[in-house]
Protein backbone atom coordinates (compact mmCIF):
# COMPACT_ATOMS: atom_id res chain seq x y z
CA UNK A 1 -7.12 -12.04 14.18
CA UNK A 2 -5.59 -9.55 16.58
CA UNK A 3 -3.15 -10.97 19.24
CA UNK A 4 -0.97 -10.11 22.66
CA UNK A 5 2.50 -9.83 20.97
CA UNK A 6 3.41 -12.55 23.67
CA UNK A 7 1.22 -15.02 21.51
CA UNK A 8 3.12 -14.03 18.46
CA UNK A 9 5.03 -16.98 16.49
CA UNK A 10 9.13 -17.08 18.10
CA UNK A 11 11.24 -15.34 16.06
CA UNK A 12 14.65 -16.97 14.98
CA UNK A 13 17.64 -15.58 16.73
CA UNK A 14 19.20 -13.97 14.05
CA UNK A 15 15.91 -12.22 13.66
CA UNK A 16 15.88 -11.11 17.66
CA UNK A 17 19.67 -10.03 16.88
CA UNK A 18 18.72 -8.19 13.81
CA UNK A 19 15.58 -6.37 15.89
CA UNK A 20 18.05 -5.39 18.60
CA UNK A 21 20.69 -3.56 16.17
CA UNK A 22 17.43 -1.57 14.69
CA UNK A 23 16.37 -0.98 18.06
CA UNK A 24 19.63 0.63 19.20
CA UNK A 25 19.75 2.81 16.24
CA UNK A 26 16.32 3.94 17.05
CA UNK A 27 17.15 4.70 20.83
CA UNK A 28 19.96 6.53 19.68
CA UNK A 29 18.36 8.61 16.88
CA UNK A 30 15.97 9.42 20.15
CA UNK A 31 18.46 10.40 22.41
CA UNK A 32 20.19 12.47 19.90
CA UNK A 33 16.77 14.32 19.07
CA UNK A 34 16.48 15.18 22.72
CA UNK A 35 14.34 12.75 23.82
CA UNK A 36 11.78 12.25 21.01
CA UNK A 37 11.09 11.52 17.75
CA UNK A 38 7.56 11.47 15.73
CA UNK A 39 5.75 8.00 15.38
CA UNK A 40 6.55 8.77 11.22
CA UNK A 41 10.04 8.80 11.91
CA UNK A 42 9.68 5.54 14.08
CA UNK A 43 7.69 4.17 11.36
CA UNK A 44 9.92 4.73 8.80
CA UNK A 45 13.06 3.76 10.82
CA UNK A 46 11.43 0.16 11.12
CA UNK A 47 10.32 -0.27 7.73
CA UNK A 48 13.14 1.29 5.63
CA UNK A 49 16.57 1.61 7.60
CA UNK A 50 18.70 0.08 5.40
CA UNK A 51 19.70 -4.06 6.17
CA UNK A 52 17.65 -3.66 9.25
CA UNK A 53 13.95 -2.20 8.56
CA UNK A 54 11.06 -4.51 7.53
CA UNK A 55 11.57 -3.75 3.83
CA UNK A 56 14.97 -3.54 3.79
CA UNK A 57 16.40 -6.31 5.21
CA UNK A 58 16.30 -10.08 3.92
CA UNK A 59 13.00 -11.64 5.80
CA UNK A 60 10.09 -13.17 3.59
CA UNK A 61 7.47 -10.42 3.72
CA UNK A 62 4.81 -11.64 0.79
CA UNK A 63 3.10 -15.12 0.72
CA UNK A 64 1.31 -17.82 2.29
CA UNK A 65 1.96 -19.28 5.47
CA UNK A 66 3.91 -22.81 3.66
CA UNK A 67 6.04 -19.69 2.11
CA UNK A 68 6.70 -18.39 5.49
CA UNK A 69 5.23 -14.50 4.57
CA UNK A 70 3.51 -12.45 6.63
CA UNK A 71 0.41 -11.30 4.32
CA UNK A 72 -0.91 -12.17 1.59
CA UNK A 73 -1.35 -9.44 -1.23
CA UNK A 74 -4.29 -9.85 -4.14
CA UNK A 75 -1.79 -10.24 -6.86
CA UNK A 76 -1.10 -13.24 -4.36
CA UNK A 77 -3.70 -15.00 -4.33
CA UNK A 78 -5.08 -15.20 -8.19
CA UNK A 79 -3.51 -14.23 -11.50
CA UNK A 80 -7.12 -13.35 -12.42
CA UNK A 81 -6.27 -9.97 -10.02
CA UNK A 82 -3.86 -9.04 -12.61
CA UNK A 83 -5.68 -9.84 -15.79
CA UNK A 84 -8.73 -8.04 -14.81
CA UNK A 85 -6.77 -5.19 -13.55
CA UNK A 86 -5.16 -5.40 -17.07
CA UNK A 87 -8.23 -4.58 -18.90
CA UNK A 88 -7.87 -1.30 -17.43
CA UNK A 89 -3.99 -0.76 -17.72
CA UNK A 90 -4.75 -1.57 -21.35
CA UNK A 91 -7.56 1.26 -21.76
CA UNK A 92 -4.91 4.07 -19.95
CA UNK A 93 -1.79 2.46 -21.92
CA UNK A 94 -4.21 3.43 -25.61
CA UNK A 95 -4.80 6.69 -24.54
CA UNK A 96 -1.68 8.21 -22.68
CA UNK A 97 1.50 5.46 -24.21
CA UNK A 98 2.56 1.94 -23.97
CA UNK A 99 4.53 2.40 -20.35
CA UNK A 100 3.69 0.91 -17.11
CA UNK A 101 5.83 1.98 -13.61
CA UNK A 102 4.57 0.03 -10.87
CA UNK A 103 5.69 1.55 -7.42
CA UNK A 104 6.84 -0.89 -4.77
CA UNK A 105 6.19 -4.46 -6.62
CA UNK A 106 6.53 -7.03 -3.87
CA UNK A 107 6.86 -10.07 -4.57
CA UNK A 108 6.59 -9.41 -8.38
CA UNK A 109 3.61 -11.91 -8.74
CA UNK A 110 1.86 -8.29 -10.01
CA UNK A 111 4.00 -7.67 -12.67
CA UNK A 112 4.34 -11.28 -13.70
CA UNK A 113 0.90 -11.80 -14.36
CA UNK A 114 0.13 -8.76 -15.82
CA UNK A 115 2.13 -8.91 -18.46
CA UNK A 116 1.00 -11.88 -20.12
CA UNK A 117 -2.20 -10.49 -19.55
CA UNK A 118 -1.17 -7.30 -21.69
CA UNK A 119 0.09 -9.57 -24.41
CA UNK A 120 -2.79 -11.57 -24.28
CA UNK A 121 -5.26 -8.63 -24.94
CA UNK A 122 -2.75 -7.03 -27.85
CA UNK A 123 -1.83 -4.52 -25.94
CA UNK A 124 1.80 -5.01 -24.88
CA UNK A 125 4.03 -2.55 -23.11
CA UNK A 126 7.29 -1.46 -24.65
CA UNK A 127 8.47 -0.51 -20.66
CA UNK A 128 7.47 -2.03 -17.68
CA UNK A 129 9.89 -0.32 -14.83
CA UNK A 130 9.72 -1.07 -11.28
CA UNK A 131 10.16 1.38 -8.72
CA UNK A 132 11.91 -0.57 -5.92
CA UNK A 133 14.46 0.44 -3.31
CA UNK A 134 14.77 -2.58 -1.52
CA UNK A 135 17.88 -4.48 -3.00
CA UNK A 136 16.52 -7.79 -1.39
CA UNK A 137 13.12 -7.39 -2.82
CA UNK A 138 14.30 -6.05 -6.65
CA UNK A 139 16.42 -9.60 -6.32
CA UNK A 140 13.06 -11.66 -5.51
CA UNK A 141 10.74 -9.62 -8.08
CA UNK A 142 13.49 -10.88 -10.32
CA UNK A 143 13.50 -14.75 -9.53
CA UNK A 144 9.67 -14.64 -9.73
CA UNK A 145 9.71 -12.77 -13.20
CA UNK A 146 12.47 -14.81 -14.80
CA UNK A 147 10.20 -18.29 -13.56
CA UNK A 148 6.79 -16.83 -14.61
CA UNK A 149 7.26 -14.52 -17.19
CA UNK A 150 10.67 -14.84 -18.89
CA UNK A 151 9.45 -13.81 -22.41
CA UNK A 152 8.52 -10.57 -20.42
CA UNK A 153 11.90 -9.95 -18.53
CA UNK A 154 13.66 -8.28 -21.49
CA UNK A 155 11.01 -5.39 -21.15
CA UNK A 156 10.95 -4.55 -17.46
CA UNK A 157 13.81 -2.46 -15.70
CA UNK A 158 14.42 -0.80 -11.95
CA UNK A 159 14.48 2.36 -11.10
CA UNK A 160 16.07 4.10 -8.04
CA UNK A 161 13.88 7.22 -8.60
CA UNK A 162 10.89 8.43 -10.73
CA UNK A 163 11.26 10.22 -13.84
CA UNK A 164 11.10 14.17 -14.28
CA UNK A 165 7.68 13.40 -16.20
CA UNK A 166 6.00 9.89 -17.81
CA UNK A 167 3.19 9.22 -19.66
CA UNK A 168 1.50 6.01 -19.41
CA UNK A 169 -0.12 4.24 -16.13
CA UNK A 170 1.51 4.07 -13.14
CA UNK A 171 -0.10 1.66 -10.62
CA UNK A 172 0.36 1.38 -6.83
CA UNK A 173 -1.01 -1.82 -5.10
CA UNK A 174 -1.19 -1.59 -1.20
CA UNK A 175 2.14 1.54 -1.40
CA UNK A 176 0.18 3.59 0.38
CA UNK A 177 -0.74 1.83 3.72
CA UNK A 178 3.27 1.65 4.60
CA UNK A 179 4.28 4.94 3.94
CA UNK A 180 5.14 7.15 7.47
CA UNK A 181 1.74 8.30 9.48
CA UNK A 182 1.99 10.88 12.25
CA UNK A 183 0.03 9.79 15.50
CA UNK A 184 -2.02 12.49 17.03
CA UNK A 185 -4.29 12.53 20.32
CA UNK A 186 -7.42 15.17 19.99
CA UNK A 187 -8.28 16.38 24.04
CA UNK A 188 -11.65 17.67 24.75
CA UNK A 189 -9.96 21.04 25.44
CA UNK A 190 -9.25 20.86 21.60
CA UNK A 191 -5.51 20.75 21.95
CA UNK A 192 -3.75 18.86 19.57
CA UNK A 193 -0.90 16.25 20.33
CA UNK A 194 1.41 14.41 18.41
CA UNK A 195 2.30 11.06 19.90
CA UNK A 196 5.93 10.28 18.94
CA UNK A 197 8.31 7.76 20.76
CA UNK A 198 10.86 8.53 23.61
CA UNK A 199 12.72 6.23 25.65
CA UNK A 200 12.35 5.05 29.60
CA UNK A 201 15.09 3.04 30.91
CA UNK A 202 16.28 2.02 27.42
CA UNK A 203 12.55 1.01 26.56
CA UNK A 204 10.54 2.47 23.16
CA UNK A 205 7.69 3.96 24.74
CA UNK A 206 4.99 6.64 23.62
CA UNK A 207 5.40 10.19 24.23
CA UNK A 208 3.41 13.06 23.15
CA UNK A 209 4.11 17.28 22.38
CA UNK A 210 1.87 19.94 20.71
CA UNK A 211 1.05 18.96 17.35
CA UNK A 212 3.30 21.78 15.20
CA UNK A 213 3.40 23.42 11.91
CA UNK A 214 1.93 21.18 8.49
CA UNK A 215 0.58 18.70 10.88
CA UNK A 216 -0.98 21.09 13.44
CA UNK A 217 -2.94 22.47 10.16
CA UNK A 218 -3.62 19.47 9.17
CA UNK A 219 -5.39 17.88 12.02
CA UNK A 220 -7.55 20.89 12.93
CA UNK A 221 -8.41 20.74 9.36
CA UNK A 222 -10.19 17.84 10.21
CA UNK A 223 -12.22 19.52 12.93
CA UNK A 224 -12.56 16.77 14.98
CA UNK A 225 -14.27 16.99 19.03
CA UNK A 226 -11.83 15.32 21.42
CA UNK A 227 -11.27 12.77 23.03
CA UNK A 228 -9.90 10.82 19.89
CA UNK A 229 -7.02 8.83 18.41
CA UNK A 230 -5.93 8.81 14.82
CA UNK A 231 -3.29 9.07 11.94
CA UNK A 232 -2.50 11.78 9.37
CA UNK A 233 0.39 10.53 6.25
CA UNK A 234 1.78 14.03 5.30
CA UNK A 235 3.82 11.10 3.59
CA UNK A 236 0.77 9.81 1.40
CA UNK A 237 -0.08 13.70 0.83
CA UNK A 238 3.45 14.57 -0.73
CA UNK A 239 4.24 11.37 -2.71
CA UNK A 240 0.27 11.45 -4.29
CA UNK A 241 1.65 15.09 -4.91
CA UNK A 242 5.14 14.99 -6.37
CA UNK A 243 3.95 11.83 -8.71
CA UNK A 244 0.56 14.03 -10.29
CA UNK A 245 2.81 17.26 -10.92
CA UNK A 246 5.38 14.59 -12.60
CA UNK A 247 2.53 12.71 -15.12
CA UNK A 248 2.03 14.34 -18.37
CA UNK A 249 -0.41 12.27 -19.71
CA UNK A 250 -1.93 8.83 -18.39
CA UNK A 251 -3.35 7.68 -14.95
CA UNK A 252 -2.26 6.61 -11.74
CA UNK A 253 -4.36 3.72 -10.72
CA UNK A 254 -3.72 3.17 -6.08
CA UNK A 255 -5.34 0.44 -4.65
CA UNK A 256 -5.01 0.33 -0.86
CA UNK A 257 -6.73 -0.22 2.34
CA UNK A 258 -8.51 2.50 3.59
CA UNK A 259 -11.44 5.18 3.82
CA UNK A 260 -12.95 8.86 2.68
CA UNK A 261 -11.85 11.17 5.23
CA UNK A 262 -15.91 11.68 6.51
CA UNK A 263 -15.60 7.77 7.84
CA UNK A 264 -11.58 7.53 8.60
CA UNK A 265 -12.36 10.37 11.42
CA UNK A 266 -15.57 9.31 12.60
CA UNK A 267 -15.92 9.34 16.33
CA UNK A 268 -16.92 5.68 16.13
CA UNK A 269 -13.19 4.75 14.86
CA UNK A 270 -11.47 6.63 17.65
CA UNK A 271 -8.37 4.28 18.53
CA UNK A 272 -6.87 4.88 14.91
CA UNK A 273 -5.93 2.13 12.39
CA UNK A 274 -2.19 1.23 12.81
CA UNK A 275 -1.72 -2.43 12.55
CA UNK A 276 0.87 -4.38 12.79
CA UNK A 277 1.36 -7.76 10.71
CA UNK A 278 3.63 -10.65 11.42
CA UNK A 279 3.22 -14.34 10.44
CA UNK A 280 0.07 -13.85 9.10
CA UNK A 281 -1.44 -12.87 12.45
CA UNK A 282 -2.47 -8.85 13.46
CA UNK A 283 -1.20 -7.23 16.30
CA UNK A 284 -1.16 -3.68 17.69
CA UNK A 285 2.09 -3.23 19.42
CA UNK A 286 4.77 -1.53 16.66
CA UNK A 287 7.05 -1.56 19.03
CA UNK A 288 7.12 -4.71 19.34
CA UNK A 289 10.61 -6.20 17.88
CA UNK A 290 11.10 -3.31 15.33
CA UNK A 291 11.62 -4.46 11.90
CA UNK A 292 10.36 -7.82 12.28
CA UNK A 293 6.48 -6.31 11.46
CA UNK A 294 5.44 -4.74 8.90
CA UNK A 295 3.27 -1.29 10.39
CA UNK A 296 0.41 -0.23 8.26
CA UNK A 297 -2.71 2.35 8.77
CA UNK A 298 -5.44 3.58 6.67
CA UNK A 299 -4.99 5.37 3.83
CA UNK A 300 -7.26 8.80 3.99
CA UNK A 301 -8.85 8.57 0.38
CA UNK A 302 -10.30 12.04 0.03
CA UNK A 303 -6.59 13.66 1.22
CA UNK A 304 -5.05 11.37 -2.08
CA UNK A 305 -7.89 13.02 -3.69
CA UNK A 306 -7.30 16.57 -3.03
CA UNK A 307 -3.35 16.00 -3.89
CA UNK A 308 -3.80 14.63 -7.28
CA UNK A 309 -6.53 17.39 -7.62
CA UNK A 310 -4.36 20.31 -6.52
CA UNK A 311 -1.59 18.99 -8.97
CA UNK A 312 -4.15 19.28 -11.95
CA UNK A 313 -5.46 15.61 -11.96
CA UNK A 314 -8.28 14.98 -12.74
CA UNK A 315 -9.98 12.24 -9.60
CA UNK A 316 -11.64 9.80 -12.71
CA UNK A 317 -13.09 7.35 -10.16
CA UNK A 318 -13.06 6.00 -7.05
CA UNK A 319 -14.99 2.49 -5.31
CA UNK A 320 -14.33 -0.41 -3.72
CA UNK A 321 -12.13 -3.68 -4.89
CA UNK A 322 -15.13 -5.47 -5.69
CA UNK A 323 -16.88 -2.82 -8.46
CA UNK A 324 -13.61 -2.47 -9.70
CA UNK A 325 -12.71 -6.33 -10.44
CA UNK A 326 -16.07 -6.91 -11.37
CA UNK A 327 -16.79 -3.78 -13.86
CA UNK A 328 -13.03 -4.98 -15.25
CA UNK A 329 -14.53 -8.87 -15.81
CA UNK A 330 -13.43 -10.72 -13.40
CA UNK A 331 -16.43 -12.89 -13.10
CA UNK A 332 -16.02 -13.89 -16.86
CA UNK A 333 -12.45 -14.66 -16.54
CA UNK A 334 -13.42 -16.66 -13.71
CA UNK A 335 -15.83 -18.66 -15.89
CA UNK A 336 -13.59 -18.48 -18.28
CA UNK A 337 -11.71 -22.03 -20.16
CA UNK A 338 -8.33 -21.37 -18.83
CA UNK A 339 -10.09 -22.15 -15.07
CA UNK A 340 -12.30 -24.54 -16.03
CA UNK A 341 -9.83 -27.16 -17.02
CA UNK A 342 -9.35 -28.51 -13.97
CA UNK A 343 -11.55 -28.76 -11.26
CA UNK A 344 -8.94 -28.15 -8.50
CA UNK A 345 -7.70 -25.05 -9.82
CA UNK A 346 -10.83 -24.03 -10.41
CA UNK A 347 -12.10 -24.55 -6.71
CA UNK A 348 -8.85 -22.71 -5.94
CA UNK A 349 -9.79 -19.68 -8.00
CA UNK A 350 -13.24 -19.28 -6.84
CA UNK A 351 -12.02 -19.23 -3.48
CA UNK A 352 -9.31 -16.39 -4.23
CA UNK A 353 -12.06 -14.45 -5.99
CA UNK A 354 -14.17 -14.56 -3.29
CA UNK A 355 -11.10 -13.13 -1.05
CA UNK A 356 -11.33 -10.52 -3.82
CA UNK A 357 -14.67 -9.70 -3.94
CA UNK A 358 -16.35 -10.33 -0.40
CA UNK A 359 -17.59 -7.34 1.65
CA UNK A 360 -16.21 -9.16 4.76
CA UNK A 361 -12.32 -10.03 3.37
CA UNK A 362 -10.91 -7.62 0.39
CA UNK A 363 -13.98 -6.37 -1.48
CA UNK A 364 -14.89 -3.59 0.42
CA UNK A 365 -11.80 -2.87 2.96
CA UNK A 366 -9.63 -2.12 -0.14
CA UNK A 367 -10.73 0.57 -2.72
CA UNK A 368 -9.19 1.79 -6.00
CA UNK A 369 -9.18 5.35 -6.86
CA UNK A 370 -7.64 6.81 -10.47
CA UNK A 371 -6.19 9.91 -11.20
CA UNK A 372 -5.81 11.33 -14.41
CA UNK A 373 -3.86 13.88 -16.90
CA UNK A 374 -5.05 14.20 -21.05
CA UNK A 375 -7.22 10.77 -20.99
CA UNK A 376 -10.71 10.51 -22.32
CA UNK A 377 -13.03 8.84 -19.35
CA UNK A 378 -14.74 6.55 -18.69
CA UNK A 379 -12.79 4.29 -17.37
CA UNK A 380 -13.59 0.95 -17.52
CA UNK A 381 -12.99 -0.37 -13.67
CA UNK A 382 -15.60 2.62 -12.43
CA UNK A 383 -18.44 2.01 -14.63
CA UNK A 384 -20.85 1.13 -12.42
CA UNK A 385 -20.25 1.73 -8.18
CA UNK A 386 -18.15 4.72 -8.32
CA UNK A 387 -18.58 7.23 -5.23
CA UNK A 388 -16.34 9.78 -6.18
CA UNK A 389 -19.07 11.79 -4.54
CA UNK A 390 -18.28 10.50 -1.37
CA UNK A 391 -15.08 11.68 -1.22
């Protein structure tokens, strides 16, 4: 549900303090730019300044509402999210080599599931390294590894950066949706603007100037009549980029909220998609107490298409949550002894999968697309409902 930031949950005080130190590094980084700064600079100021932004600093980001998170990822909500997205890790790992990088791991509920899962199939990683800046978060992926998985933990290290080149499967669940979006305004005279943040009176405030350079080509790219409102992550473009030219053989597998570019710009979605989160409620003011929400928008499928594609990837599928989970088995995990045991848990996991799986929650906001480098296809998760085509 979408709310008025002034019906938002009261922040502690520490957390107000915390906001307001962000807040004055922003207005200064403003002021020193002359007056302005691009809503992807803003946007990664919030998330990422180090101590302060929404990743970076110590607040509980992932889990239920007991937990005191503000979302809920799938890995979240049901190992059975892992162990059917294992049946596909384990068809990349035989092809390409038994390592797994998982970019941006949360919680670590991902990687703790998962690799049991691995195991359980025969197909167990030498490597499992996590790609994690956030000191706070590596420290929590740790707790929840060592308490879930500790025959596991000997296998799994950090990383500060990629590698100069990996084979195996890298996988990326809900990366994309947080990574810097520019802001742009289409007019009916087909000028292009770029709405960035300036400053009035000491308040963070919009403020717009002529679209420029990379971004300029990109949005007329688009071709799009004015009036409209949307996003473009030259963010989403490079780091889809500088990953494909760095596999030499296996798959990245992104799952993410989002849309092919043909629907993402469609005059009926004029507005654009960025969405705050905070306390398990939605709202649509990011400048509301900077790094206390987490800012997200849609991820343009087709553009994380054409990068992998332009890097000599090949785009092996591409469909919703739902086809995915279900070509990779979830149903007969679901079905499966381990749930069946008890009838709580499995109440609790039909609900989850139905989170998963239903058009109007997870199934069909969230899609999974796979590029690839030296694999044989099929792959397993894209059997049946892939719309590569539709890209």
């Amino acid at each position: 549900m979408k709310l008025d930031p002034a019906d938002l949950p009261e922040p502690s005080a520490d957390a107000r303090a915390a906001s307001e130190t962000l807040t004055g590094i922003i207005s200064s980084e403003i002021a020193a730019c002359g007056g302005w700064i691009s809503f992807a600079r803003y946007m990664e100021l919030a998330l990422y300044e180090p101590g302060l932004g929404y990743y970076a600093g110590g607040a509980q980001k992932f889990g239920g509402h007991a937990a005191g998170g503000d979302f809920l990822t799938a890995p979240e909500l049901t190992p059975l999210f892992a162990q059917s997205l294992a049946r596909q890790v384990a068809q990349v790992l035989a092809a390409a080599g038994p390592v797994i990088i998982e970019a941006g791991a949360g919680s670590g509920r991902l990687a703790s599931d998962l690799l049991p899962a691995l195991d359980a199939l025969g197909c167990q990683p030498e490597r499992y390294r996590i790609l994690e800046l956030s000191g706070e978060l590596r420290a929590r992926q740790q707790a929840t590894l060592a308490e879930r998985a500790p025959r596991h933990l000997d296998r799994v290290e950090w990383l500060d950066a990629l590698p100069d080149a990996f084979s195996g499967c890298l996988i990326g669940n809900e990366v994309l949706d947080a990574m810097p979006s520019h802001a742009l305004r289409w007019s009916e005279d087909g000028c292009v603007m770029e709405v960035g943040v300036g400053l009035d009176q000491g308040r963070l405030i919009e403020s717009e100037r002529p679209a420029q350079g990379a971004l300029l080509a990109a949005a007329q790219a688009l071709d799009l009549a004015g009036p409209h409102r949307g996003e473009i992550s030259l963010a989403v473009r490079a780091w889809v980029s500088d990953l494909s030219r760095r596999l030499s053989r296996g798959a990245l597998l992104l799952i993410d909220y989002g849309l092919p570019r043909h629907e993402l710009y469609h005059p009926l979605r004029d507005g654009g998609s960025i969405r705050c989160h905070y306390r398990h409620r939605v709202h649509q003011d990011p400048f509301w107490l900077p790094g206390l929400s987490d800012i997200t928008s849609h991820v343009d499928f087709t553009a994380v298409a054409e990068a992998g594609f332009d890097a000599g990837l090949d785009v092996m599928g591409y469909c919703s949550q739902a086809s995915f989970l279900l070509n990779c088995g979830i149903g007969d995990l679901l079905s499966g002894p381990e749930v069946g045991a008890d009838e709580t848990a499995n109440l609790r996991a039909r609900g989850a999968v139905n989170v998963l799986l239903s058009p109007n929650e997870m199934g069909e906001l969230f899609k999974v697309i796979a590029l690839g480098r030296g694999i044989p296809g099929p792959l397993l998760g894209f059997a049946r409902g892939d719309k590569v085509h539709a890209l």
